[in-house]
Protein backbone atom coordinates (compact mmCIF):
# COMPACT_ATOMS: atom_id res chain seq x y z
CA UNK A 1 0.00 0.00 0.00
CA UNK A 2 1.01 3.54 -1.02
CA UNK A 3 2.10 6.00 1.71
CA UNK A 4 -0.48 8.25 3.00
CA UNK A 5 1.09 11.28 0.72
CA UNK A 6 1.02 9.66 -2.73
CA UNK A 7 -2.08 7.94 -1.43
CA UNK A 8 -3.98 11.16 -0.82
CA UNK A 9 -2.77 12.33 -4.11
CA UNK A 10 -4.52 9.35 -6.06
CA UNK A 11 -7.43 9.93 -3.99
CA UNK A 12 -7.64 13.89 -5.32
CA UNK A 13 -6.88 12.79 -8.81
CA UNK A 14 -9.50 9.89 -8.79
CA UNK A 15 -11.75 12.68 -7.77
CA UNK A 16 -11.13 15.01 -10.11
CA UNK A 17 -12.06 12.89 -12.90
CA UNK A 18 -15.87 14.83 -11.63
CA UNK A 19 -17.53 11.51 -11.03
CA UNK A 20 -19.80 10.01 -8.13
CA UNK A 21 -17.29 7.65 -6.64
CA UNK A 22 -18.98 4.53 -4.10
CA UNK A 23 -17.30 4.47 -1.16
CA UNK A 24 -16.58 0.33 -1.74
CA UNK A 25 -14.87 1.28 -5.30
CA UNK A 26 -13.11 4.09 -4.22
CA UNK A 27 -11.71 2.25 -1.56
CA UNK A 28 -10.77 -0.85 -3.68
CA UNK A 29 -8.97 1.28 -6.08
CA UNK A 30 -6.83 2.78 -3.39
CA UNK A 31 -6.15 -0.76 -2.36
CA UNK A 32 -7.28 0.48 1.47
CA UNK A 33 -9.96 -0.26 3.45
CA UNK A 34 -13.23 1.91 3.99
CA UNK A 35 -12.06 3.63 7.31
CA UNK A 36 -8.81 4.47 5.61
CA UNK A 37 -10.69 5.86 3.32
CA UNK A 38 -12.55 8.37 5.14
CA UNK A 39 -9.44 9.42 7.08
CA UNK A 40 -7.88 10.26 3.64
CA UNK A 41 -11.45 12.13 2.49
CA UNK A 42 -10.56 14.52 5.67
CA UNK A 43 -7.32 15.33 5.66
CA UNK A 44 -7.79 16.60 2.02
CA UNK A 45 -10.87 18.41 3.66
CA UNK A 46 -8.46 19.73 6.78
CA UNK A 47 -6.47 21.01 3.42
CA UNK A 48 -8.96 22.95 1.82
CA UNK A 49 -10.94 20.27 -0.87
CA UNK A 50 -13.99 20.52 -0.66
CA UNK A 51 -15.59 16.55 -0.86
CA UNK A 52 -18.76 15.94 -0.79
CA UNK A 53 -19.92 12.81 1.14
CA UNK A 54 -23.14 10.43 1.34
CA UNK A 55 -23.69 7.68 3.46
CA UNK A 56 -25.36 4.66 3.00
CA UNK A 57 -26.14 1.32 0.87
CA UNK A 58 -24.82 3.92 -2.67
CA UNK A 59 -22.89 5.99 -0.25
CA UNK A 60 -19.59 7.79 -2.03
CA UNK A 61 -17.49 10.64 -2.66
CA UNK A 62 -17.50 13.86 -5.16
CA UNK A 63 -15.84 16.53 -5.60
CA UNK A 64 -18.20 19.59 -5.07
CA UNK A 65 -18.88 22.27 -7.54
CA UNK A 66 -15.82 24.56 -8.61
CA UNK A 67 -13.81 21.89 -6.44
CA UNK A 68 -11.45 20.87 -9.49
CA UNK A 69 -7.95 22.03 -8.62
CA UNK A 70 -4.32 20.62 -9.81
CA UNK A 71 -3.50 17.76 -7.46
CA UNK A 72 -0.95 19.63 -5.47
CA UNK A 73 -1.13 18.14 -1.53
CA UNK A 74 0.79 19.21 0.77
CA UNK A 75 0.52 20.28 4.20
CA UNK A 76 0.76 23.70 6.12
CA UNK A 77 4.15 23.23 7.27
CA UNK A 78 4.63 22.31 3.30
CA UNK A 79 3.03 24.69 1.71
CA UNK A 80 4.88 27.82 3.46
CA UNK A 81 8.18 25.89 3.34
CA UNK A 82 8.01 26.10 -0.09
CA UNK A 83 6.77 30.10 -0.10
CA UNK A 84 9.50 30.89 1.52
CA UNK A 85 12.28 28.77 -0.25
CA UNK A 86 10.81 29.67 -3.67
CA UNK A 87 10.64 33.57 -2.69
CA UNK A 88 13.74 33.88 -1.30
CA UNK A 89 15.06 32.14 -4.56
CA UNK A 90 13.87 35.17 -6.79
CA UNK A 91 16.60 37.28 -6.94
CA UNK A 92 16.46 39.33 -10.52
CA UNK A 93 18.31 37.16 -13.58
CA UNK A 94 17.31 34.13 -15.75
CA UNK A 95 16.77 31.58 -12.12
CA UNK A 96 15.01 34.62 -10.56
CA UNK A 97 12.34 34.85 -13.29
CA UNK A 98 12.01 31.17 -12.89
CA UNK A 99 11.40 31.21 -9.24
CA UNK A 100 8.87 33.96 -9.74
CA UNK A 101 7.30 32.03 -12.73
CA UNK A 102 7.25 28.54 -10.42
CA UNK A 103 6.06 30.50 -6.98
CA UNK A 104 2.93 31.90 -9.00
CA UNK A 105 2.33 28.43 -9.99
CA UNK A 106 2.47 26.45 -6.50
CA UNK A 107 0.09 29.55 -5.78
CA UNK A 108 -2.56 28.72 -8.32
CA UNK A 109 -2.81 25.27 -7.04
CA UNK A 110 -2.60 25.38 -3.40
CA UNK A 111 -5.89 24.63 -1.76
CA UNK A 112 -7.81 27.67 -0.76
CA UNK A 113 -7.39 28.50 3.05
CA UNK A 114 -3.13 27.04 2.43
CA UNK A 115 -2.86 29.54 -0.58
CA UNK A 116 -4.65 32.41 1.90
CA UNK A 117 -2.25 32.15 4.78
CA UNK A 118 0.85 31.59 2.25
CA UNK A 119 -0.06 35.15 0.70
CA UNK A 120 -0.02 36.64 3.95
CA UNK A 121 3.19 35.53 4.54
CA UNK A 122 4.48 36.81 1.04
CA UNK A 123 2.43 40.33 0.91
CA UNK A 124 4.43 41.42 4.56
CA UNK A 125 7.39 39.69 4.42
CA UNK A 126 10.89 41.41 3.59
CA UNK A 127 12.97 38.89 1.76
CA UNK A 128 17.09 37.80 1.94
CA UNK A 129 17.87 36.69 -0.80
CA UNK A 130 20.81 33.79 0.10
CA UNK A 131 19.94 30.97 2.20
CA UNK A 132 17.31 28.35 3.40
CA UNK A 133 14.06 28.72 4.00
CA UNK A 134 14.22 29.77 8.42
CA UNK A 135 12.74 27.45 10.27
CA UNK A 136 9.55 28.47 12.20
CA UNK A 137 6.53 27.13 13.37
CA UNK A 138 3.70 27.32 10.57
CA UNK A 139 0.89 28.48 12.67
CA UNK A 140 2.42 30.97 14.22
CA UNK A 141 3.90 32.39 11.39
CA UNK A 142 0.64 32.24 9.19
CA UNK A 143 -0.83 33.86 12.27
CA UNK A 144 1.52 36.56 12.60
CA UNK A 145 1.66 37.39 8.70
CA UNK A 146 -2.51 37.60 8.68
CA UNK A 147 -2.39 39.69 11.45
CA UNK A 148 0.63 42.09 9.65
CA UNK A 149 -1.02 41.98 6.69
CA UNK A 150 -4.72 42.92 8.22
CA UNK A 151 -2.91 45.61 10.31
CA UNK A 152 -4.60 43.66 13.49
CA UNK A 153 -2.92 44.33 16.83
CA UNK A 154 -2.25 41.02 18.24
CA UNK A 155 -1.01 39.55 21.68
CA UNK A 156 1.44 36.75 22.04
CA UNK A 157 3.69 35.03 24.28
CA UNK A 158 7.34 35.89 24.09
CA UNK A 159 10.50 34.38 25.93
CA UNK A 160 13.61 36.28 26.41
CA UNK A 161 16.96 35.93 25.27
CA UNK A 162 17.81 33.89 28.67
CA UNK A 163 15.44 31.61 28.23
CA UNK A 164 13.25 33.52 30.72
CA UNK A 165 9.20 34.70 29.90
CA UNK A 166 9.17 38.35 28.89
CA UNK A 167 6.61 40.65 30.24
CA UNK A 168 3.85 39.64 32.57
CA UNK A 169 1.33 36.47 32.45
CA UNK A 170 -0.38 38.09 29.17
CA UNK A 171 2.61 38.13 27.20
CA UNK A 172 3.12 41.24 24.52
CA UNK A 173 0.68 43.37 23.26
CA UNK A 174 1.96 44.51 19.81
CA UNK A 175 0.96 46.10 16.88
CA UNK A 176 2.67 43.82 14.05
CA UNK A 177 4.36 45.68 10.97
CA UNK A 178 6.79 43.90 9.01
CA UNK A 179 8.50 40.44 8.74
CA UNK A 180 11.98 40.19 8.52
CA UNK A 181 14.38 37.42 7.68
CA UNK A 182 17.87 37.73 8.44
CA UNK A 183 19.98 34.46 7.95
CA UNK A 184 18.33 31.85 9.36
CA UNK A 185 16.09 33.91 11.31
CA UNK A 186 12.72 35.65 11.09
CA UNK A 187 11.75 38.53 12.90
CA UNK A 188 8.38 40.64 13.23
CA UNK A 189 9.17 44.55 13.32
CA UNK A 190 6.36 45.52 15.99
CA UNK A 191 5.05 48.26 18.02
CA UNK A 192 5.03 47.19 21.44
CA UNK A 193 2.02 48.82 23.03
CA UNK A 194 2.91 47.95 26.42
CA UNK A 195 6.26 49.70 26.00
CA UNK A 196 5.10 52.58 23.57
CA UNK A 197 8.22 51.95 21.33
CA UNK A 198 9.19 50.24 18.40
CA UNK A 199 10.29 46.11 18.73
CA UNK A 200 11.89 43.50 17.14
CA UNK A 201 10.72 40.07 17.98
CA UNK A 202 12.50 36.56 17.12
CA UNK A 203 9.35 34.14 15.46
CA UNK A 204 10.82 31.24 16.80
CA UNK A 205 10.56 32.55 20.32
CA UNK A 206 6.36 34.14 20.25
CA UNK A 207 3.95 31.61 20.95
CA UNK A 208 0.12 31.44 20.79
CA UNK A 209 -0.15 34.74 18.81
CA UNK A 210 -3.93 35.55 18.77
CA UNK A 211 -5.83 38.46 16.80
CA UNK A 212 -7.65 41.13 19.39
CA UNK A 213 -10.11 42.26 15.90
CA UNK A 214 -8.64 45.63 17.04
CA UNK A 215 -7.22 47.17 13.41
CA UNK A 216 -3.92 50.14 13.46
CA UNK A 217 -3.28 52.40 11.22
CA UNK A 218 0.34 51.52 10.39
CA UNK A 219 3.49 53.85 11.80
CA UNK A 220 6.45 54.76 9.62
CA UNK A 221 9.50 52.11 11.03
CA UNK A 222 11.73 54.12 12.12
CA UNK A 223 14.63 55.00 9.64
CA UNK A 224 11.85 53.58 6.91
CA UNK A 225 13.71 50.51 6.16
CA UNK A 226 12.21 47.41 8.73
CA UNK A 227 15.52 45.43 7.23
CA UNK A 228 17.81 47.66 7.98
CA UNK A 229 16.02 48.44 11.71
CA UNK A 230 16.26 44.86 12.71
CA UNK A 231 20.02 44.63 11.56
CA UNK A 232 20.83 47.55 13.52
CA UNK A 233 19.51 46.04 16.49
CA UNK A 234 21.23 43.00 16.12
CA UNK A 235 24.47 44.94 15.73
CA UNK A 236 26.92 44.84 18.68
CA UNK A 237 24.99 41.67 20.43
CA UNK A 238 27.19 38.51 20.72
CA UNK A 239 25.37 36.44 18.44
CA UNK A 240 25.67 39.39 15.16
CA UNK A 241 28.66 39.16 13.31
CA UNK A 242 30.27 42.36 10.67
CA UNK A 243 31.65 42.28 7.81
CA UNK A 244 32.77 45.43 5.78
CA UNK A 245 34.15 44.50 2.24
CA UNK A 246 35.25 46.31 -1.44
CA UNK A 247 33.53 44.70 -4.21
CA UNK A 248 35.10 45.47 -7.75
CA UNK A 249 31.51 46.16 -9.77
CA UNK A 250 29.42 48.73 -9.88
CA UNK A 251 27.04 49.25 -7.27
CA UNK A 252 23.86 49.10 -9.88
CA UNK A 253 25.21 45.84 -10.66
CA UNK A 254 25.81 44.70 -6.99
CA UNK A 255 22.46 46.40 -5.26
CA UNK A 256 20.13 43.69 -7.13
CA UNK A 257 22.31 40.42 -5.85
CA UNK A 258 22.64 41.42 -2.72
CA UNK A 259 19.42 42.78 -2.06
CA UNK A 260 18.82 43.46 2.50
CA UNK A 261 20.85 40.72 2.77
CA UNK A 262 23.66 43.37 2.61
CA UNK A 263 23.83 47.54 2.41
CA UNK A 264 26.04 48.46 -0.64
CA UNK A 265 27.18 51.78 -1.27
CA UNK A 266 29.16 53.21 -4.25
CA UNK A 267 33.14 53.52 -4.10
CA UNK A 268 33.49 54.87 -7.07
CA UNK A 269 32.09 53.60 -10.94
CA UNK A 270 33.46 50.39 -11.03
CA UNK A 271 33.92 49.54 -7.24
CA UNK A 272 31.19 49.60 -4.10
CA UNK A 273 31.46 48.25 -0.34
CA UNK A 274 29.06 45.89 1.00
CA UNK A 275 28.19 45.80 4.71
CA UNK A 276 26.28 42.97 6.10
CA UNK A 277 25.76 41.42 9.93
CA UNK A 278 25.11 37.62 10.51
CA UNK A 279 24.84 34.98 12.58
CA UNK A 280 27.13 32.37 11.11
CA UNK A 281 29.77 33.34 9.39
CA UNK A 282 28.76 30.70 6.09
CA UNK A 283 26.42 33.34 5.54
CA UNK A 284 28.77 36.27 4.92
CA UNK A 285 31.22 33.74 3.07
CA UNK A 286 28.63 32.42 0.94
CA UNK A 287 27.40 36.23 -0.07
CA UNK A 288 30.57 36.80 -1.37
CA UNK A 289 31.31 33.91 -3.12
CA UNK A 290 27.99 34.46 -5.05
CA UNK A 291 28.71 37.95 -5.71
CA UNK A 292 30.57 36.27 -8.62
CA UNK A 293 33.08 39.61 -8.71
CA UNK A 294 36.55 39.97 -7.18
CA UNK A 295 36.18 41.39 -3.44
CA UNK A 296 38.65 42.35 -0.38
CA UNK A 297 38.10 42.03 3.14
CA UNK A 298 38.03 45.64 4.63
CA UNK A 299 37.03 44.39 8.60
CA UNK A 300 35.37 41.14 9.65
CA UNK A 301 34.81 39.14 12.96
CA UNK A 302 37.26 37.42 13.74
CA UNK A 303 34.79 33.70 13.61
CA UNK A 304 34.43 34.93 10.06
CA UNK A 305 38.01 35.46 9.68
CA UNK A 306 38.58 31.83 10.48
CA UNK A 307 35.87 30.60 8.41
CA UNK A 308 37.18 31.17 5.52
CA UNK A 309 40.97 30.02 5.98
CA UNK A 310 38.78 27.05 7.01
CA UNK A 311 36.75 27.14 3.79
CA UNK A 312 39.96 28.39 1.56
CA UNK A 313 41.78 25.11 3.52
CA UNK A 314 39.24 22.42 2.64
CA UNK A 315 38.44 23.96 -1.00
CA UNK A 316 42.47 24.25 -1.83
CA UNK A 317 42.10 19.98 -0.86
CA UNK A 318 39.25 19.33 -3.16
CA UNK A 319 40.33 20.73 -6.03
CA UNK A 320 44.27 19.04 -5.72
């Protein structure tokens, strides 16, 4: 018997095909019994298809009116993994316009509510362009993005840096702007109504965000840029690394590549600096490297430092 992914997959396209299905034949040409069957009919449900059921002795399945979509099945956890990994894939150039072309697609066919809460997530997000999709917790981040993108003020449960719960037993009270990924890392750019100032708040460490139905009009982020405000407050802790380094190509040409990921700012014509902060030093070694243009290393960490005699080390073997 097929796993229960490629086995709710037949099941959609079986369905598709716009017939009555009996529950007996259905069931025989999934190889699985009856109460297998049903499990299978919800989960596609719990994913947005809507199947139409009848019981008894000529009991089946059909899809419902204007229920024909591509047989695309994948879960929540799924469906913004692949959001994320295709938009932060979409950097301008020939695989950018691809990425674009394929993230539109997996769009079209995602189930209705998965394809809402992905938007979200794409309409408030700011991306980085190098990297892996961050790893986060679905729900709350399709909870946090609705909320951004409804301009909702929300409360959630935070904990601190230490480990520790931040703020009393209600948690934060916040009125969500922007997300923000930096490395590995996403970030909601808030107004903290408890603390009447502006926020930055690691995903990975809110909980139980919940919607108040209480709407904001937005605020301007200070400096404008939400990127560039969560950077700067990442700067000078012990978990942000710097790196300052000369690029030899024009800024126009650099500005596109590097995106937030990095700030560039022109040198001269043919020469610009790039500034970036991090959290593992791959990440600055792997900008430059696909900066694809001849660079030199004006002030780094020293982690980063020896990351790359590491890298240069272990590349110089490979290639012997």
């Amino acid at each position: 018997m097929a796993n229960t992914s490629s086995r709710t997959l037949r099941l959609l396209s079986l369905l598709q095909t716009h017939r009555f299905w009996p529950g007996t034949e259905l069931a025989g040409r999934l190889e699985v019994s009856e109460r297998t069957l049903r499990r299978d009919v919800d989960r596609l449900r719990e994913l947005g298809y809507p199947v139409r059921s009848s019981r008894g002795v000529d009991g089946g399945y059909q899809l419902e009116a204007g229920g024909s979509m591509p047989p695309l099945v994948v879960d929540e956890q799924e469906a913004i993994a692949l959001v994320v990994a295709l938009g932060s894939s979409s950097a301008p150039g020939e695989l950018g316009d691809a990425t674009l072309s394929a993230l539109s697609k997996v769009m079209q066919v995602l189930p209705a509510k998965l394809r809402r809460r992905a938007e979200a997530i794409r309409a408030v997000t700011v991306d980085s362009p190098f990297g892996t999709a961050p790893e986060v917790d679905a729900s709350v981040l399709a909870g946090v993005a609705a909320a951004t993108r409804d301009h909702e003020r929300i409360r959630f449960s935070y904990t601190a840096r230490g480990g520790q719960a931040a703020g009393d037993t209600i948690g934060r009270y916040a009125e969500p702007h922007h997300l923000v990924t930096v490395g590995t890392r996403w970030y909601l750019v808030a107004y903290d109504l408890d603390r009447l100032d502006w926020r930055s708040f690691r995903v990975d460490r809110m909980s139980e965000p919940v919607g108040t139905r209480s709407l904001f009009r937005p605020r301007e982020v200070p400096g404008g840029d939400p990127a560039a405000y969560v950077r700067s407050g990442l700067n000078g802790r012990d978990e942000s690394l710097t790196l300052t380094a000369l690029l030899h190509a024009p800024a126009q040409e650099m500005g596109p590549r590097w995106g937030r990921y990095g700030e560039i700012s022109a040198v001269d014509d043919h020469t610009c600096r790039v500034r970036m902060e991090v959290r593992h030093p791959g990440w600055a070694i792997f900008g430059l490297g696909m900066s694809g243009v001849p660079f030199e290393i004006e002030q780094a960490s020293p982690q980063i430092h020896e990351a790359m005699a590491d890298w240069a080390q272990r590349f110089a073997v490979a290639t012997r």
